[in-house]
C-alpha atoms as a PDB file:
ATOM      1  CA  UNK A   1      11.125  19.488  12.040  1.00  0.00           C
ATOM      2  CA  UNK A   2       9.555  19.784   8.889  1.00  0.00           C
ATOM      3  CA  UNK A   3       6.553  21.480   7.429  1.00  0.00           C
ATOM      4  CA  UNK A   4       5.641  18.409   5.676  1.00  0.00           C
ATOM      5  CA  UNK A   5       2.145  17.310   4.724  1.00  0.00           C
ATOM      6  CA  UNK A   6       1.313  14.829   7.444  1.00  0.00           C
ATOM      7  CA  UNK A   7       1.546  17.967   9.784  1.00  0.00           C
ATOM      8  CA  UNK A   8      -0.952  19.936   8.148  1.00  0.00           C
ATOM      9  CA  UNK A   9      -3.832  20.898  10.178  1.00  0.00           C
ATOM     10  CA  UNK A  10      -7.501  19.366  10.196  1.00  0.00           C
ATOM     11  CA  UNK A  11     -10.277  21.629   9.343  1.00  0.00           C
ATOM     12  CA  UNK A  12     -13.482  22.532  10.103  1.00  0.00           C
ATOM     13  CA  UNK A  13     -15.392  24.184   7.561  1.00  0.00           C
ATOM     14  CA  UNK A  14     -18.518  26.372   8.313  1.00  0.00           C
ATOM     15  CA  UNK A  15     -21.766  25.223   7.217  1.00  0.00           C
ATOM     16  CA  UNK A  16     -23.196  28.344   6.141  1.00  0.00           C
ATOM     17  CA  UNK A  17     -24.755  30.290   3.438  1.00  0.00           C
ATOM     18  CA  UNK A  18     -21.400  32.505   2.688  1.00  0.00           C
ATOM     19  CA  UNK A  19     -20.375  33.453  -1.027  1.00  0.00           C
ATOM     20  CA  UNK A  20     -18.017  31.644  -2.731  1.00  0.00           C
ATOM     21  CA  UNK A  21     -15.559  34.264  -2.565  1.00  0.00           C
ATOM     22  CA  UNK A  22     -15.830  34.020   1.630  1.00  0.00           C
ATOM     23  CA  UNK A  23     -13.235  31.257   2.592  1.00  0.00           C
ATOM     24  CA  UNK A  24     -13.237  30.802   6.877  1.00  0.00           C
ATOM     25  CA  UNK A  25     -12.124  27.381   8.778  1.00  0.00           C
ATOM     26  CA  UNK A  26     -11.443  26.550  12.404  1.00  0.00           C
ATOM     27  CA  UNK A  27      -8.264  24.073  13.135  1.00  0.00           C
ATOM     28  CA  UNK A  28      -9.142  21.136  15.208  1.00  0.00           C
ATOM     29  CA  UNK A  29      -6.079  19.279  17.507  1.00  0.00           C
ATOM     30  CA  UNK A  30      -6.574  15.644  15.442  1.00  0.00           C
ATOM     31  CA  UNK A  31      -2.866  16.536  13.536  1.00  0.00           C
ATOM     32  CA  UNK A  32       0.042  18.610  13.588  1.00  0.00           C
ATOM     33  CA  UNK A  33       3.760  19.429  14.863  1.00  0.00           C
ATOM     34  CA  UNK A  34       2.019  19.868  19.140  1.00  0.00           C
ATOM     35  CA  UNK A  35       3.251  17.328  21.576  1.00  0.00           C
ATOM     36  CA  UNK A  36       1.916  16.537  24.913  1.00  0.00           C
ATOM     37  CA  UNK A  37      -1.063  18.678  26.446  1.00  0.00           C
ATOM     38  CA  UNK A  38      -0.917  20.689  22.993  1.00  0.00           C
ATOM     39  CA  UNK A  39      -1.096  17.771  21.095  1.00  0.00           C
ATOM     40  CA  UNK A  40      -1.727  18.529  17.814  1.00  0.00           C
ATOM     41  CA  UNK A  41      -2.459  22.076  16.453  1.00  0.00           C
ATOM     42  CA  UNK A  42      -1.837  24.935  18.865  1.00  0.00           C
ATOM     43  CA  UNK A  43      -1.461  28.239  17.414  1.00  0.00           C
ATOM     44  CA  UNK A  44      -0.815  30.120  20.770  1.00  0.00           C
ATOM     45  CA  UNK A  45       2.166  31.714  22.216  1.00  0.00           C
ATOM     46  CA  UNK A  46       1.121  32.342  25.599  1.00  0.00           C
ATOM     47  CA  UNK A  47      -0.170  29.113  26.725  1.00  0.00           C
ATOM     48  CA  UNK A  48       3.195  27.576  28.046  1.00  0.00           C
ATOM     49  CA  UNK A  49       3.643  25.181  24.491  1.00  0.00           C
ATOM     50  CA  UNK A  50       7.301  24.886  23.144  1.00  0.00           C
ATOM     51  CA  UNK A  51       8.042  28.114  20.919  1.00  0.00           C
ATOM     52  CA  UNK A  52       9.320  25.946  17.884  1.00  0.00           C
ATOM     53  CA  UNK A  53       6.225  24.084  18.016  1.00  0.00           C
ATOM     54  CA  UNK A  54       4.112  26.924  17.844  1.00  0.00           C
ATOM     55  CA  UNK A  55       6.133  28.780  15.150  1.00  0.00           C
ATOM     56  CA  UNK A  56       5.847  25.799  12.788  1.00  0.00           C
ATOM     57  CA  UNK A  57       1.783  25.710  13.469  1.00  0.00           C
ATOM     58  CA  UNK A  58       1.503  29.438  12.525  1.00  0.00           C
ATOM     59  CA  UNK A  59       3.503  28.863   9.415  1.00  0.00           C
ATOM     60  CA  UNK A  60       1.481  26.210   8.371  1.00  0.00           C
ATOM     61  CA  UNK A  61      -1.493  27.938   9.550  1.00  0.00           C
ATOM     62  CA  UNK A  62      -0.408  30.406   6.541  1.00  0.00           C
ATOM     63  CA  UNK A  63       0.198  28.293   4.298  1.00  0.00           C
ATOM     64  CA  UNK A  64      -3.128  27.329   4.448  1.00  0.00           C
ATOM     65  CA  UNK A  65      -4.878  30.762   3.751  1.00  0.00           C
ATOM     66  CA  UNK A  66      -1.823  31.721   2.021  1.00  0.00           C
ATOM     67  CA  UNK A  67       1.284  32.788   1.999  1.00  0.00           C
ATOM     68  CA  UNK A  68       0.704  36.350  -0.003  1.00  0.00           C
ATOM     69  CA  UNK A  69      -2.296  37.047   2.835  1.00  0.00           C
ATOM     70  CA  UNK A  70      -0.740  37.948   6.397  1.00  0.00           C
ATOM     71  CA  UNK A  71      -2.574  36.988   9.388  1.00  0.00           C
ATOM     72  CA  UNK A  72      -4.098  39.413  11.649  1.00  0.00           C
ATOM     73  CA  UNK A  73      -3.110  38.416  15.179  1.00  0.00           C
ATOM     74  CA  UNK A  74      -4.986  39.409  17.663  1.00  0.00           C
ATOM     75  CA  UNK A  75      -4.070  40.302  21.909  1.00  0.00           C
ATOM     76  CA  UNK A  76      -7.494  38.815  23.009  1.00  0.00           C
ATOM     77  CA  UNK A  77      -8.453  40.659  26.428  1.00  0.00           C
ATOM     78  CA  UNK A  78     -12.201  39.699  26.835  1.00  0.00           C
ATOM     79  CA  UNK A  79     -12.877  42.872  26.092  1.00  0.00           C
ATOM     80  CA  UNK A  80     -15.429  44.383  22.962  1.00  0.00           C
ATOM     81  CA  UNK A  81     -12.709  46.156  21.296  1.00  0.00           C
ATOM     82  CA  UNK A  82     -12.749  45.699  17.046  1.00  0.00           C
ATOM     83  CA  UNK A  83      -9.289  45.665  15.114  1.00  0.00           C
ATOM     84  CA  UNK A  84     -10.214  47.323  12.134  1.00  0.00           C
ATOM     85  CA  UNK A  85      -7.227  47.390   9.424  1.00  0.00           C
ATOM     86  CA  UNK A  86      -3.774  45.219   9.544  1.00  0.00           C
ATOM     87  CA  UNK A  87      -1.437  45.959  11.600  1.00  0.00           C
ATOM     88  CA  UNK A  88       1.964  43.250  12.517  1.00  0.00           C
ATOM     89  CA  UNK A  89       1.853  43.797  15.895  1.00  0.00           C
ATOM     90  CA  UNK A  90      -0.853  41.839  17.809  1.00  0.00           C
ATOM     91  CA  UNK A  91      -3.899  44.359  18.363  1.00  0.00           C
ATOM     92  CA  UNK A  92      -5.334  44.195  22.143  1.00  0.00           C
ATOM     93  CA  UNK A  93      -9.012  43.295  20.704  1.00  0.00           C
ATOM     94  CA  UNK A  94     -11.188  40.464  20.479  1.00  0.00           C
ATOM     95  CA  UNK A  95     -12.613  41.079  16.997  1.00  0.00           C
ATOM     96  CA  UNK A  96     -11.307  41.868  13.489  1.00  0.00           C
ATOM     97  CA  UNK A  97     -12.752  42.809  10.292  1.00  0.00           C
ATOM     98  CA  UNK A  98     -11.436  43.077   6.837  1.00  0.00           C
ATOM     99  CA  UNK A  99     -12.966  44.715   3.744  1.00  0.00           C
ATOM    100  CA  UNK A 100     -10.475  43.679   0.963  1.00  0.00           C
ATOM    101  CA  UNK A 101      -8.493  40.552   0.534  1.00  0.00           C
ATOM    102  CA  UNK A 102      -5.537  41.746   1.964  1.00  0.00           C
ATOM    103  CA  UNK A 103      -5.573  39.899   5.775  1.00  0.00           C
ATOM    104  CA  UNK A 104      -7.377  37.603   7.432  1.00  0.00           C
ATOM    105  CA  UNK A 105      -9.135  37.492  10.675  1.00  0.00           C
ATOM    106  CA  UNK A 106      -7.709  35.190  13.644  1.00  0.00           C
ATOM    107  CA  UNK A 107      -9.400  34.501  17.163  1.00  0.00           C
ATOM    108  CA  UNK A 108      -7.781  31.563  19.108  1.00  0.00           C
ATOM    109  CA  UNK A 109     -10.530  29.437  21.336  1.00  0.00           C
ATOM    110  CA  UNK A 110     -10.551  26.649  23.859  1.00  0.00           C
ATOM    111  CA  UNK A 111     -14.628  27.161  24.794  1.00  0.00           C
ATOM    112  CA  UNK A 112     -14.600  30.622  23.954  1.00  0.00           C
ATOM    113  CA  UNK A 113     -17.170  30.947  21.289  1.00  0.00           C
ATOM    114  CA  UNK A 114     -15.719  32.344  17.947  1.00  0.00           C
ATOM    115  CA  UNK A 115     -18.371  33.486  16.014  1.00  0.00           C
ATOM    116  CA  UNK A 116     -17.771  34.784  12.067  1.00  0.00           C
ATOM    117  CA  UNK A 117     -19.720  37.089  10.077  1.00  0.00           C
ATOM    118  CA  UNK A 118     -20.459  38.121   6.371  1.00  0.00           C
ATOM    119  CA  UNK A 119     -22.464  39.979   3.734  1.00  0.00           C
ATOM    120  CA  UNK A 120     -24.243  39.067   1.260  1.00  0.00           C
ATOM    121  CA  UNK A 121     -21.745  40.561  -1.169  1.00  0.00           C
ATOM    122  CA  UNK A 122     -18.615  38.992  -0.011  1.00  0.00           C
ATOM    123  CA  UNK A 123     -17.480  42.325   0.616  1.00  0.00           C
ATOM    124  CA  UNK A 124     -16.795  42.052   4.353  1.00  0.00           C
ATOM    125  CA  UNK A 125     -16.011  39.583   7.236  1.00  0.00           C
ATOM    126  CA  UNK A 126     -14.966  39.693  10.497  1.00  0.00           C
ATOM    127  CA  UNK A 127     -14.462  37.158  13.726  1.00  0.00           C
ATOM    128  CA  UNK A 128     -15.526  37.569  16.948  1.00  0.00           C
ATOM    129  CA  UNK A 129     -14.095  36.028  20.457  1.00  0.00           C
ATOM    130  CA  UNK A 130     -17.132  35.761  22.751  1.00  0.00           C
ATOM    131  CA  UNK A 131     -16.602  34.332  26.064  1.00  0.00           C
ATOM    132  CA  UNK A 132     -19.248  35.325  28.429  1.00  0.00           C
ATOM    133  CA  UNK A 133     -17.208  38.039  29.171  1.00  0.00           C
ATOM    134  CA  UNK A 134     -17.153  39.476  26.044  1.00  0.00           C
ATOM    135  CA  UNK A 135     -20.878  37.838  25.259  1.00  0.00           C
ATOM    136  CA  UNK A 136     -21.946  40.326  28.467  1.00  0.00           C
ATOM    137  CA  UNK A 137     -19.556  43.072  27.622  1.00  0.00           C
ATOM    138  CA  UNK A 138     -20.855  43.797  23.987  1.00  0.00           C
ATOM    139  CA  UNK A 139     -18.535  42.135  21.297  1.00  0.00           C
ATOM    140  CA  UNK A 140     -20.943  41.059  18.957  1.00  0.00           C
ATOM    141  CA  UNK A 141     -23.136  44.290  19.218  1.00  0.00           C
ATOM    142  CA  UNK A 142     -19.442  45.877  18.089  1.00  0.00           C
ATOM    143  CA  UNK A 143     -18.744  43.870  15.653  1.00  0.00           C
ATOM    144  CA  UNK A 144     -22.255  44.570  13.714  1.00  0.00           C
ATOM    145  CA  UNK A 145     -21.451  47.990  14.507  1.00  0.00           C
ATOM    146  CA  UNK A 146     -18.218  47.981  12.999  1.00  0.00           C
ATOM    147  CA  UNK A 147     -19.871  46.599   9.665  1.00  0.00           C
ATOM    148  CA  UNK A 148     -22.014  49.325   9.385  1.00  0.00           C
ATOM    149  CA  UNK A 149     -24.304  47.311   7.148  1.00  0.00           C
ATOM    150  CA  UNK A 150     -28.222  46.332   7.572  1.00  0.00           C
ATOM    151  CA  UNK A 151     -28.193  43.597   9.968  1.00  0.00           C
ATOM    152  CA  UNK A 152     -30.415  42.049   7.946  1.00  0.00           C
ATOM    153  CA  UNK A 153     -27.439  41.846   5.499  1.00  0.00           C
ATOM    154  CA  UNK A 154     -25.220  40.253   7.765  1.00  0.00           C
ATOM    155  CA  UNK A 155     -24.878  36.168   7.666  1.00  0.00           C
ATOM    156  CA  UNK A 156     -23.564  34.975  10.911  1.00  0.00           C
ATOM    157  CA  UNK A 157     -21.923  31.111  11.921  1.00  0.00           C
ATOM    158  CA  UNK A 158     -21.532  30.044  15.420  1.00  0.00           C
ATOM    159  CA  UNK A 159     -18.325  27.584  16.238  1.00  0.00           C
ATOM    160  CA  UNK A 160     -17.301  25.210  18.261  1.00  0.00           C
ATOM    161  CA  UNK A 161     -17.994  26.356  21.725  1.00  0.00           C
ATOM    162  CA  UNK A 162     -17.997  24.465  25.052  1.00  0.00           C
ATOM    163  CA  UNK A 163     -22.027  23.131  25.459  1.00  0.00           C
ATOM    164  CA  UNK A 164     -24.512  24.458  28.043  1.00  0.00           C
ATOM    165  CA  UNK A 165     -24.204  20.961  29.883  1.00  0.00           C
ATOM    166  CA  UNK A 166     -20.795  21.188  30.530  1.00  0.00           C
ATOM    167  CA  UNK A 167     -20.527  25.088  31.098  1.00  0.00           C
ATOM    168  CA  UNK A 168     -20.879  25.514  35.103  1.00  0.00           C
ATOM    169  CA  UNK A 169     -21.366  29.171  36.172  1.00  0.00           C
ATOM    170  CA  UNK A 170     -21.738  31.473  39.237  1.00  0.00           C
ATOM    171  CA  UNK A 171     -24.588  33.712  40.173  1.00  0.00           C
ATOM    172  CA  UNK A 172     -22.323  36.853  39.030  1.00  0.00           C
ATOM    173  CA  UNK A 173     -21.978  35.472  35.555  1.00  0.00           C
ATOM    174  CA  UNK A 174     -26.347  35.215  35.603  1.00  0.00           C
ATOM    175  CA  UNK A 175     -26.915  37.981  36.988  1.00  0.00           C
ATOM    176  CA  UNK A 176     -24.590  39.931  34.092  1.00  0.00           C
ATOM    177  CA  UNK A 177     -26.855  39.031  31.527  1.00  0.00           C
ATOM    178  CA  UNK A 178     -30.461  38.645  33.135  1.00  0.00           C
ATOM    179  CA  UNK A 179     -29.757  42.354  34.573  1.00  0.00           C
ATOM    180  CA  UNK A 180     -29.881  43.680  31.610  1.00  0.00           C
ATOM    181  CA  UNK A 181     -32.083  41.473  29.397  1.00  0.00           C
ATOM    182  CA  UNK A 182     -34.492  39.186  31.470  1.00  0.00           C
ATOM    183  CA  UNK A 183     -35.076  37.202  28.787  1.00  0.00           C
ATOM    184  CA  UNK A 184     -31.364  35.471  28.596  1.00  0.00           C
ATOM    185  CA  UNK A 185     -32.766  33.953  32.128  1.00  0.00           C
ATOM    186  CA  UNK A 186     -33.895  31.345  29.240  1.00  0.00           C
ATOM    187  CA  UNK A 187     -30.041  30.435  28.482  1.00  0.00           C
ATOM    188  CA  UNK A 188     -29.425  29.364  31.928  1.00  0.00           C
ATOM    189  CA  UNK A 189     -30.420  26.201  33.325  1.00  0.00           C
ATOM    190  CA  UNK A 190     -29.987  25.519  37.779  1.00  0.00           C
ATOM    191  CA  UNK A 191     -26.719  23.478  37.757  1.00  0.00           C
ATOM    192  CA  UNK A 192     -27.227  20.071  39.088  1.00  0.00           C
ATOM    193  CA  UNK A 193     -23.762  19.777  41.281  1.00  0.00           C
ATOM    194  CA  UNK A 194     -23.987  23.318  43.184  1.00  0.00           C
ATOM    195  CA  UNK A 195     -26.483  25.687  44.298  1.00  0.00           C
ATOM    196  CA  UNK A 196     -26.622  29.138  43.227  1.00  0.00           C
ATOM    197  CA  UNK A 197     -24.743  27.860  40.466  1.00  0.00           C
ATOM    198  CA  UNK A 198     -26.147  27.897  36.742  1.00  0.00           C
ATOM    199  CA  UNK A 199     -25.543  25.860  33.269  1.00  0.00           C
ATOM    200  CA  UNK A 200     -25.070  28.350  30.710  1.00  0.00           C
ATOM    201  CA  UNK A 201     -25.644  28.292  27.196  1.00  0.00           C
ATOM    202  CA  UNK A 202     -23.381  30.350  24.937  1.00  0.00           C
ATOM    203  CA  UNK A 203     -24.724  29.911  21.695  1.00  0.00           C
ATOM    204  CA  UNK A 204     -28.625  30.831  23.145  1.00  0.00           C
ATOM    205  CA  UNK A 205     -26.660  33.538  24.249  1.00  0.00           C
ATOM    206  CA  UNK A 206     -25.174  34.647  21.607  1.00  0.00           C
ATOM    207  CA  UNK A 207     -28.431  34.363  19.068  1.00  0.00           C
ATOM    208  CA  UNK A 208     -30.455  36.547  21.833  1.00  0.00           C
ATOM    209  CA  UNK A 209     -27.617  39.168  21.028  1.00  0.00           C
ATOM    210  CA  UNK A 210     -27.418  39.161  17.359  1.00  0.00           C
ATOM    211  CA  UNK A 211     -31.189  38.301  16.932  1.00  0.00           C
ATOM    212  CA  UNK A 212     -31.838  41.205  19.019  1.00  0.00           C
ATOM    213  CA  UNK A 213     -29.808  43.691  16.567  1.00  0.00           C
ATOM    214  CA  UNK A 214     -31.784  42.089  13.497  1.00  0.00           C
ATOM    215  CA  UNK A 215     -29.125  39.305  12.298  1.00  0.00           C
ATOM    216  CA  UNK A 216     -31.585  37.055  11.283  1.00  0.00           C
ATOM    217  CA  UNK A 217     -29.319  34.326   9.041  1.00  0.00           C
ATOM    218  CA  UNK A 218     -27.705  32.269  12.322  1.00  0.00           C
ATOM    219  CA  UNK A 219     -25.496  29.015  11.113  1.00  0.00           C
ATOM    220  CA  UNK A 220     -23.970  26.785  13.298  1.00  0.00           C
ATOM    221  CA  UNK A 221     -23.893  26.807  17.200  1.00  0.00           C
ATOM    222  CA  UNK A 222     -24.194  22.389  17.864  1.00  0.00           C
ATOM    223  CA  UNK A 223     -20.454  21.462  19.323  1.00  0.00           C
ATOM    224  CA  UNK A 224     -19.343  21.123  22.580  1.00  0.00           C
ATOM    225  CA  UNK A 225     -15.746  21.880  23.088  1.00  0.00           C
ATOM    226  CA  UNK A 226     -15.345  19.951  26.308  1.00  0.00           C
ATOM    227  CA  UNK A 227     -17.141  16.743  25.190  1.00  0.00           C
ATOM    228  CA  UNK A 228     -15.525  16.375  21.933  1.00  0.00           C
ATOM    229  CA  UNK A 229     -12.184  15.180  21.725  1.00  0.00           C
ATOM    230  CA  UNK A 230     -11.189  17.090  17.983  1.00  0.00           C
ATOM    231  CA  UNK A 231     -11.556  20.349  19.904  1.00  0.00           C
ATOM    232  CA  UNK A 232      -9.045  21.978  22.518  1.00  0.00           C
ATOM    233  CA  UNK A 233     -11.059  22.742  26.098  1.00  0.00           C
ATOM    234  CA  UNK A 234      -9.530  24.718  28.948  1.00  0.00           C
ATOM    235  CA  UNK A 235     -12.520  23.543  31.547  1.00  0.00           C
ATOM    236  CA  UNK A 236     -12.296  19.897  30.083  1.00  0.00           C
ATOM    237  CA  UNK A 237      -8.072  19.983  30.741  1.00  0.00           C
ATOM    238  CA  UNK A 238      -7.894  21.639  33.693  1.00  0.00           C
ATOM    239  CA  UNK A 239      -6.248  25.157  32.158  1.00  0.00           C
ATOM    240  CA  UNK A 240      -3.506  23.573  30.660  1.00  0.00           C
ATOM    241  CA  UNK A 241      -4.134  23.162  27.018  1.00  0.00           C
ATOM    242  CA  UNK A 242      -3.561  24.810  23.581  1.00  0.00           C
ATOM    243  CA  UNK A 243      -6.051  26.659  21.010  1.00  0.00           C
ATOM    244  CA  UNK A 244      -7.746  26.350  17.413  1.00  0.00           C
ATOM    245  CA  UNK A 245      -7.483  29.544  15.132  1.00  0.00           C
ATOM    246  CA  UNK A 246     -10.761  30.842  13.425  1.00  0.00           C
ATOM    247  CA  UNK A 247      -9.493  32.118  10.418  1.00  0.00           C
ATOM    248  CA  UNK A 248     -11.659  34.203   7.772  1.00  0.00           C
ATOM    249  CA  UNK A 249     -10.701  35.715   4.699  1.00  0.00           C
ATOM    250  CA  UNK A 250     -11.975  37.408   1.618  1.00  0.00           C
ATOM    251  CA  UNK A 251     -10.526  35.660  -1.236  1.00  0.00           C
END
């Protein structure tokens, strides 16, 4: 198989106040080399898609931020752990930043949130993978940390995430949040189907977080992973589907 131009990926471009010299997209499945439950764009290796298949995406995946800029892979764990600095070898983190143009920042999401940040200057970015797991267990407050800026500095977009109505939760997954900030009681909504169960909302999630450290330039936050048929979901197919890369990249 080739890398020719009818497999190149689609992209989604963030609609956000970022300077010019800030370049950041998110693949979407509408075209590539997948087949099958991957169909078209998967950029994962550990999700059970042929190898070849996901070879050829990463290479074209390069191509598109390209090819004298290496990737910086990341060993997602849920966690709140920062990659700071390139490294070949798949960091265990769910965040990267770069201050230079020599990498850019990959998280791989299925209704995961990935959420990107900036400065004003251009000087820094960095991508996030918040879950609820890592929404609860601090990523984003890490990530700020890491770019030891103002907040106030920082411009933040929100991606394509799976949407409140179709994000069923249990009463551990409340109670995470709500214990320690009652307010995010505001981002749940009593789930119609079972009781004790809740509807959450990970981008009102997400803004209580950063809006709480001061971030107060929030783009983005309107998909919904599992209702829209561009975007990979692993609640909407049942576990057994690929992921899109959020890519960012001082150019």
């Amino acid at each position: 198989m080739s890398d020719a131009i009818n497999l190149r990926p689609t992209l989604l471009e963030p609609d956000w106040p970022a300077p010019t010299n800030v370049r950041a997209f998110v693949t979407t499945r509408e075209s590539g080399p997948s087949q099958g439950d991957f169909a078209a764009f998967n950029t994962a290796s550990h999700v059970g898609d042929n190898a070849d298949h996901v070879a050829l995406c990463r290479r074209l995946l390069h191509k598109e931020v390209g090819d004298e800029r290496p990737l910086l892979w990341l060993n997602q764990t849920h966690g709140a752990r920062v990659q700071q600095g390139y490294q070949s070898e798949a960091a265990d983190a769910d965040a990267a930043i770069a201050t230079s143009n020599e990498y850019a920042c990959v998280v791989l999401t299925a209704d995961c949130l990935p959420v990107m940040f900036c400065n004003r200057a251009g000087t820094q970015v960095a991508v996030a993978h918040a879950g609820w797991r890592g929404l609860a267990g601090g990523v984003l407050e890490a990530t700020i940390a890491a770019m030891n800026t103002d907040p106030d500095d920082i411009l933040v977009w929100l991606g394509p995430a799976i949407s409140n109505a179709q994000f069923e939760v249990g009463p551990e997954v409340y109670g995470a949040f709500v214990a320690v900030h009652p307010d995010t009681a505001d981002a749940f909504d009593h789930s119609p189907y079972r009781l004790g169960h809740y509807m959450a909302d990970l981008y009102r999630l997400a803004r209580f977080r950063l809006e709480a450290l001061g971030v107060n330039h929030i783009s983005g936050g309107h998909f919904c992973t599992a209702c829209e048929s561009r975007f990979y979901s692993y609640r909407r197919d049942g576990g057994k589907t690929g992921r899109m890369a959020s890519v960012i990249w001082i150019n």
